[in-house]
N, C-alpha and C. Protein backbone atom coordinates (compact mmCIF):
# COMPACT_ATOMS: atom_id res chain seq x y z
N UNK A 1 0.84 -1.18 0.00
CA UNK A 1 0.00 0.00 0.00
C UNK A 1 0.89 1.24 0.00
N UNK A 2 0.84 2.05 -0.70
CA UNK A 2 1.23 3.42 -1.06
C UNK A 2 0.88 4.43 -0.04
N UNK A 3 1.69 5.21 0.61
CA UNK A 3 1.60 5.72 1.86
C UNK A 3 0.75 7.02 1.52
N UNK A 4 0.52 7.26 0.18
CA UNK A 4 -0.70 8.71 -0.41
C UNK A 4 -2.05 7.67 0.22
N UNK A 5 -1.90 6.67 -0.26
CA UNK A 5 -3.24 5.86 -0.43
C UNK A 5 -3.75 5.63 1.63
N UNK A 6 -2.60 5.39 2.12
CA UNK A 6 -3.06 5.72 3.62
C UNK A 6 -3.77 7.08 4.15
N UNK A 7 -3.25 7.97 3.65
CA UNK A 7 -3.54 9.42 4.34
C UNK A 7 -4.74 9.54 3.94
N UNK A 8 -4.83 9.15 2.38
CA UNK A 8 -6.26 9.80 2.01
C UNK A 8 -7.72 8.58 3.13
N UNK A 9 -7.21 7.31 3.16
CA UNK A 9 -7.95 6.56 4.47
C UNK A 9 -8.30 7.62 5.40
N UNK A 10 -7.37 8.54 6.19
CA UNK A 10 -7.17 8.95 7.39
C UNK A 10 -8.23 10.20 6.93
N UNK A 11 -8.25 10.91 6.06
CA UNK A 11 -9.01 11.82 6.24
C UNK A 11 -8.44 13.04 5.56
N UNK A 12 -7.14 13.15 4.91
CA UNK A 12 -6.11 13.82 4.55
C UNK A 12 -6.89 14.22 2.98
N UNK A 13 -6.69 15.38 2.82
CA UNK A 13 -7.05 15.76 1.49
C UNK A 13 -5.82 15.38 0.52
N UNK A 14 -6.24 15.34 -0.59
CA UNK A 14 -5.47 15.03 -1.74
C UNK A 14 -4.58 16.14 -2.30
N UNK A 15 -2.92 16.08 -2.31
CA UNK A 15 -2.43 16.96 -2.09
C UNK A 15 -2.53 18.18 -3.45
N UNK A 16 -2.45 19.19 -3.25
CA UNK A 16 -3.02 20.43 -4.10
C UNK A 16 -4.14 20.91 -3.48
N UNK A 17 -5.53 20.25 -2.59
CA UNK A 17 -6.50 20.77 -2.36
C UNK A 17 -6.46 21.31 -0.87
N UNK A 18 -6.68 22.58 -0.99
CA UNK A 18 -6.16 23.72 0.11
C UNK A 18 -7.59 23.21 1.31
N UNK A 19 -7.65 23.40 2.57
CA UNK A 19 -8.69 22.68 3.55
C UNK A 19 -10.07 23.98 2.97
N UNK A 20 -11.09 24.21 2.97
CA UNK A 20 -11.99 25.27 3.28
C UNK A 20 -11.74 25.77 4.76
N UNK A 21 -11.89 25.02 5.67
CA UNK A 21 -12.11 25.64 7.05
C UNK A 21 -10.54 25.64 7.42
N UNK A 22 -10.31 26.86 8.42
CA UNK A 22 -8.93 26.17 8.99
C UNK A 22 -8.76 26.62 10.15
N UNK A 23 -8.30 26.26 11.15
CA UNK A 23 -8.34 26.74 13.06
C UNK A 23 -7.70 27.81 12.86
N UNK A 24 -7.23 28.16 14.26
CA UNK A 24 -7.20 29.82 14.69
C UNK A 24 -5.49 29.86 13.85
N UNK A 25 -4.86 28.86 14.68
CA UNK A 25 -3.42 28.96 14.13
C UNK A 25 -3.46 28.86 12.43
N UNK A 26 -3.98 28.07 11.98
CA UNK A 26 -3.46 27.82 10.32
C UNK A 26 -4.40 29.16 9.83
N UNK A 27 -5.17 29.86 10.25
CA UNK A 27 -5.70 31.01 9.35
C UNK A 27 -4.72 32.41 9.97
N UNK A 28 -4.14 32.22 10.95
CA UNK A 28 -3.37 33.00 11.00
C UNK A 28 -1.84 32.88 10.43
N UNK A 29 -1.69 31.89 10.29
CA UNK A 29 -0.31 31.59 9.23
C UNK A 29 -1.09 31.70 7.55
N UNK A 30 -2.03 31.18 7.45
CA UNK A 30 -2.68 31.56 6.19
C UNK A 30 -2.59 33.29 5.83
N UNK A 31 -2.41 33.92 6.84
CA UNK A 31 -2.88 35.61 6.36
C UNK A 31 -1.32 36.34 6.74
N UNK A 32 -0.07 35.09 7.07
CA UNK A 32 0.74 35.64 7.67
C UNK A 32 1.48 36.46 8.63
N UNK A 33 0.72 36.28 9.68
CA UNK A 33 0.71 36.85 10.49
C UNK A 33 0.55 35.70 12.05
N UNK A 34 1.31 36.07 13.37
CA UNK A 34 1.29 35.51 14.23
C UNK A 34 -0.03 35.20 14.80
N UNK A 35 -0.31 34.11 15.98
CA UNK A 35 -1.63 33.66 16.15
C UNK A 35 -2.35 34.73 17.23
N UNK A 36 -1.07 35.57 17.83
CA UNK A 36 -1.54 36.45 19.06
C UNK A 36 -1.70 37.62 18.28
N UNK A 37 -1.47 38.23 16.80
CA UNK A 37 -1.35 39.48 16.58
C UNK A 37 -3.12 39.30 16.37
N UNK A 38 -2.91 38.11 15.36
CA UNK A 38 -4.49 37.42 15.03
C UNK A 38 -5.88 37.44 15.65
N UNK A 39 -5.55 37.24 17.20
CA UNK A 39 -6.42 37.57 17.85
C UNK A 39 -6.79 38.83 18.42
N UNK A 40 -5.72 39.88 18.21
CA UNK A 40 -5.80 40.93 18.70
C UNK A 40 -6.67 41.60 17.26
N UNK A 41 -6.73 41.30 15.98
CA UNK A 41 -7.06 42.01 15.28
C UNK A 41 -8.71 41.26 14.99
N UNK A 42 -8.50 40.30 15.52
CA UNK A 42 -10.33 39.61 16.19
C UNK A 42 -10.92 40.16 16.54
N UNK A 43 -10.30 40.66 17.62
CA UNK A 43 -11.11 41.33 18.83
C UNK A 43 -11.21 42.59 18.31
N UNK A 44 -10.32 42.98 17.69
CA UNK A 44 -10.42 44.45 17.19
C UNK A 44 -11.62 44.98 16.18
N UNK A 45 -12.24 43.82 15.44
CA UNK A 45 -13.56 43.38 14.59
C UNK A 45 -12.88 42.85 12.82
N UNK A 46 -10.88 43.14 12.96
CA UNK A 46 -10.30 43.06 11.56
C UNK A 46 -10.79 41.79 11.03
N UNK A 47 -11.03 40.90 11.53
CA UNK A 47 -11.10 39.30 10.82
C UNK A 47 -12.67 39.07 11.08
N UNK A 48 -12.79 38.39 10.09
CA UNK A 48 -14.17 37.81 10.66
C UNK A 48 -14.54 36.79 11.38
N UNK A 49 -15.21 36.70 11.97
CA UNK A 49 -15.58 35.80 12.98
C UNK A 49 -15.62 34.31 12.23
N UNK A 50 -15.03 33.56 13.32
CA UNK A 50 -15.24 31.44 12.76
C UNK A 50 -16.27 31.69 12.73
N UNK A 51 -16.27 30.50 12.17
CA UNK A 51 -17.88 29.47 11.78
C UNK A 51 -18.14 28.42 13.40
N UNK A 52 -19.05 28.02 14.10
CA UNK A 52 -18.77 27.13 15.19
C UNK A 52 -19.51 25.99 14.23
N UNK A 53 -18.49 25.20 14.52
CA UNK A 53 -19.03 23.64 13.30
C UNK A 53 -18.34 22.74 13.98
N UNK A 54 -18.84 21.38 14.37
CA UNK A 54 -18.25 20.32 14.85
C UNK A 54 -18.07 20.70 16.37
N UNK A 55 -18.27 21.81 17.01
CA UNK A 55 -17.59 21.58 18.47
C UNK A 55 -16.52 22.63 18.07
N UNK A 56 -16.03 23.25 17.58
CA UNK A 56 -14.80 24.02 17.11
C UNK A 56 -15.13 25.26 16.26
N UNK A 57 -14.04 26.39 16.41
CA UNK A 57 -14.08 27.46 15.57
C UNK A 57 -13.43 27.03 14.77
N UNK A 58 -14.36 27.00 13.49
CA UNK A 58 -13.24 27.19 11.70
C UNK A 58 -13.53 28.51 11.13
N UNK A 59 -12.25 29.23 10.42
CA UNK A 59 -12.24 30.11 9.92
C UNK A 59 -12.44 29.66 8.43
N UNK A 60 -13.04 30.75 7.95
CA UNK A 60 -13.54 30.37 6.18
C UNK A 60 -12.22 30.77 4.94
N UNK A 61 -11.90 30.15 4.86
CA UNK A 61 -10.55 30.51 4.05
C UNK A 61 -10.88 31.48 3.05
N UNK A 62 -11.78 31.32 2.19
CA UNK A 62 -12.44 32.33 1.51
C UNK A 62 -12.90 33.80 2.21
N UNK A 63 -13.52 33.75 3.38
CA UNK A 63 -13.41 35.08 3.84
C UNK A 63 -12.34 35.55 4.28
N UNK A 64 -11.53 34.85 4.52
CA UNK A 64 -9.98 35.41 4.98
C UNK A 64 -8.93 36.03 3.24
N UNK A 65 -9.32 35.21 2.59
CA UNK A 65 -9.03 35.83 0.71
C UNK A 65 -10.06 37.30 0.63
N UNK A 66 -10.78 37.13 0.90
CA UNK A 66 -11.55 38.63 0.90
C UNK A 66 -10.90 39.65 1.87
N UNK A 67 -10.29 39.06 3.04
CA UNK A 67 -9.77 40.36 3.79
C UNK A 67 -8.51 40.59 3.27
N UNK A 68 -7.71 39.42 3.00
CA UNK A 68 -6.85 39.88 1.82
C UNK A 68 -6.42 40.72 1.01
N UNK A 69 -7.35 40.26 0.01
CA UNK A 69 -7.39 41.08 -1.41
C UNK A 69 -8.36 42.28 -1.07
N UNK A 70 -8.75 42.55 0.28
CA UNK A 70 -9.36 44.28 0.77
C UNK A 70 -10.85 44.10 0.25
N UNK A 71 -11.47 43.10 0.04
CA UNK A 71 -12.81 43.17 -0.53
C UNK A 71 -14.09 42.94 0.55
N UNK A 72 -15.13 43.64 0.84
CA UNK A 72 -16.02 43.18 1.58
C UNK A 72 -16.50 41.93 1.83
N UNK A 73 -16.91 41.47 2.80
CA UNK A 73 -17.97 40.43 2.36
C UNK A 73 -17.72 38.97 3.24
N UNK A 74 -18.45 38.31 4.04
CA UNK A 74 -18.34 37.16 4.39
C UNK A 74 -19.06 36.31 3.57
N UNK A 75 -18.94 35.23 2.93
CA UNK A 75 -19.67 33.90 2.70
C UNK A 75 -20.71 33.34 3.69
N UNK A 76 -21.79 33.64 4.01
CA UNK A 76 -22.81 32.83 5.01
C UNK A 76 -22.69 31.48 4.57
N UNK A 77 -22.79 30.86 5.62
CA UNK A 77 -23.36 29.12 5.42
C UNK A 77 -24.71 28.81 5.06
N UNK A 78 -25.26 29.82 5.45
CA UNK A 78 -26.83 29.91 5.29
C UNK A 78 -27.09 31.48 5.72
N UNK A 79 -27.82 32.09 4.17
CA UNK A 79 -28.83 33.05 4.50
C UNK A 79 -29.90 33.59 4.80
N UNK A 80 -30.59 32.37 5.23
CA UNK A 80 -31.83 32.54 5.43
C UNK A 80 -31.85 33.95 6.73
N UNK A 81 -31.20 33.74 7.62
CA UNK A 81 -31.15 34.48 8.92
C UNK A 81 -30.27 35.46 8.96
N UNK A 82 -29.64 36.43 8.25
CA UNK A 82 -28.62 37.15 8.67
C UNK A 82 -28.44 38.16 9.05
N UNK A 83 -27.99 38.49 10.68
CA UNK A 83 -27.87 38.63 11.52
C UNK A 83 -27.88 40.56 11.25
N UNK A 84 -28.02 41.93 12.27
CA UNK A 84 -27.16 42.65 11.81
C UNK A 84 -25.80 43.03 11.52
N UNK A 85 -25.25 43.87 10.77
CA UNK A 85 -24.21 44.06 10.74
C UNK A 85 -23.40 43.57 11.78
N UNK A 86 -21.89 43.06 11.54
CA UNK A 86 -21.14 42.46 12.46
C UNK A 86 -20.06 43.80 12.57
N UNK A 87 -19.09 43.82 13.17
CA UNK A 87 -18.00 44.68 13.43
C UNK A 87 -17.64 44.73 12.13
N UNK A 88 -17.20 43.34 11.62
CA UNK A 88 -16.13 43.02 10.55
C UNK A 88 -17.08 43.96 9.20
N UNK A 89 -18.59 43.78 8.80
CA UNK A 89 -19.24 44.49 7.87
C UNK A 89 -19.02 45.68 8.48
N UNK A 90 -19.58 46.43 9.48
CA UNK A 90 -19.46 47.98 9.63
C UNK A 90 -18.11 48.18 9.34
N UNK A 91 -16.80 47.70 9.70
CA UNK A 91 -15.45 48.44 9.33
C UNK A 91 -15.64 48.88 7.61
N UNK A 92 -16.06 47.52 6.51
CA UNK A 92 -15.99 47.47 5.43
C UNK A 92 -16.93 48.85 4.86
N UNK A 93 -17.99 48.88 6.02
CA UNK A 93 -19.04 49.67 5.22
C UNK A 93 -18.20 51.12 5.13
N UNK A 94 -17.93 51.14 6.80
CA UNK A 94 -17.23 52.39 7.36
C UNK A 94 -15.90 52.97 5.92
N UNK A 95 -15.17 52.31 5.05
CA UNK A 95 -14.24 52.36 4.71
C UNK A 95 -14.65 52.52 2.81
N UNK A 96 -15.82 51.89 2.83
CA UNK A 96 -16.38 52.04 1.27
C UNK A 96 -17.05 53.14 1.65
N UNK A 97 -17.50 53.82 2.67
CA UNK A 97 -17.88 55.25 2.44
C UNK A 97 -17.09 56.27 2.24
N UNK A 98 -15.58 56.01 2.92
CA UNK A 98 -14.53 57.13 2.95
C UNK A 98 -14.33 57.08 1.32
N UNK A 99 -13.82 55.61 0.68
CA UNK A 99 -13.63 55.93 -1.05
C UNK A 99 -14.29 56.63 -1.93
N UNK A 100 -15.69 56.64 -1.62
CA UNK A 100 -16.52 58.02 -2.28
C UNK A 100 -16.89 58.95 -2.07
């Protein structure tokens, strides 16, 4: 047995395919940046809030590419319900008003 062919058993994605969700540490190495600056810019409203899924916070890798590349916007899991504005939308709103 081929030791690719084990991992993918275990649960391991197939290598090239980046995770969707990723914990506090890998989305803060994802955005380059330390896990304590990370949380400070949490709290601050810079990142957007995890997802709670499984018992655990996952961060959306895709909304973390949006804070990135400076673009508004979280991905809901579901819109049926959404919520008011969060910190993380008012900064965005706050900041697309200064550009015009």
């Amino acid at each position: 047995m081929r030791a690719a062919d084990s991992d993918n058993r275990r649960g391991a994605l197939p290598m090239g395919v980046p995770p969707r969700g990723l914990r506090r540490a890998a989305a803060a190495a994802y955005l380059g940046i330390s896990p304590s600056h990370f949380d400070k810019c949490r709290e601050a409203g810079q990142i957007p809030q995890p997802r709670r899924m499984f018992g655990v916070e996952i961060y959306d890798r895709q909304d973390l590419d949006f804070l990135f590349d400076g673009k508004p916007g979280v991905s809901p899991a579901n819109d049926n319900n959404i919520p008011e504005a969060t910190a993380w939308e008012k900064h965005w709103q706050d900041t697309a008003s200064l550009d015009t």
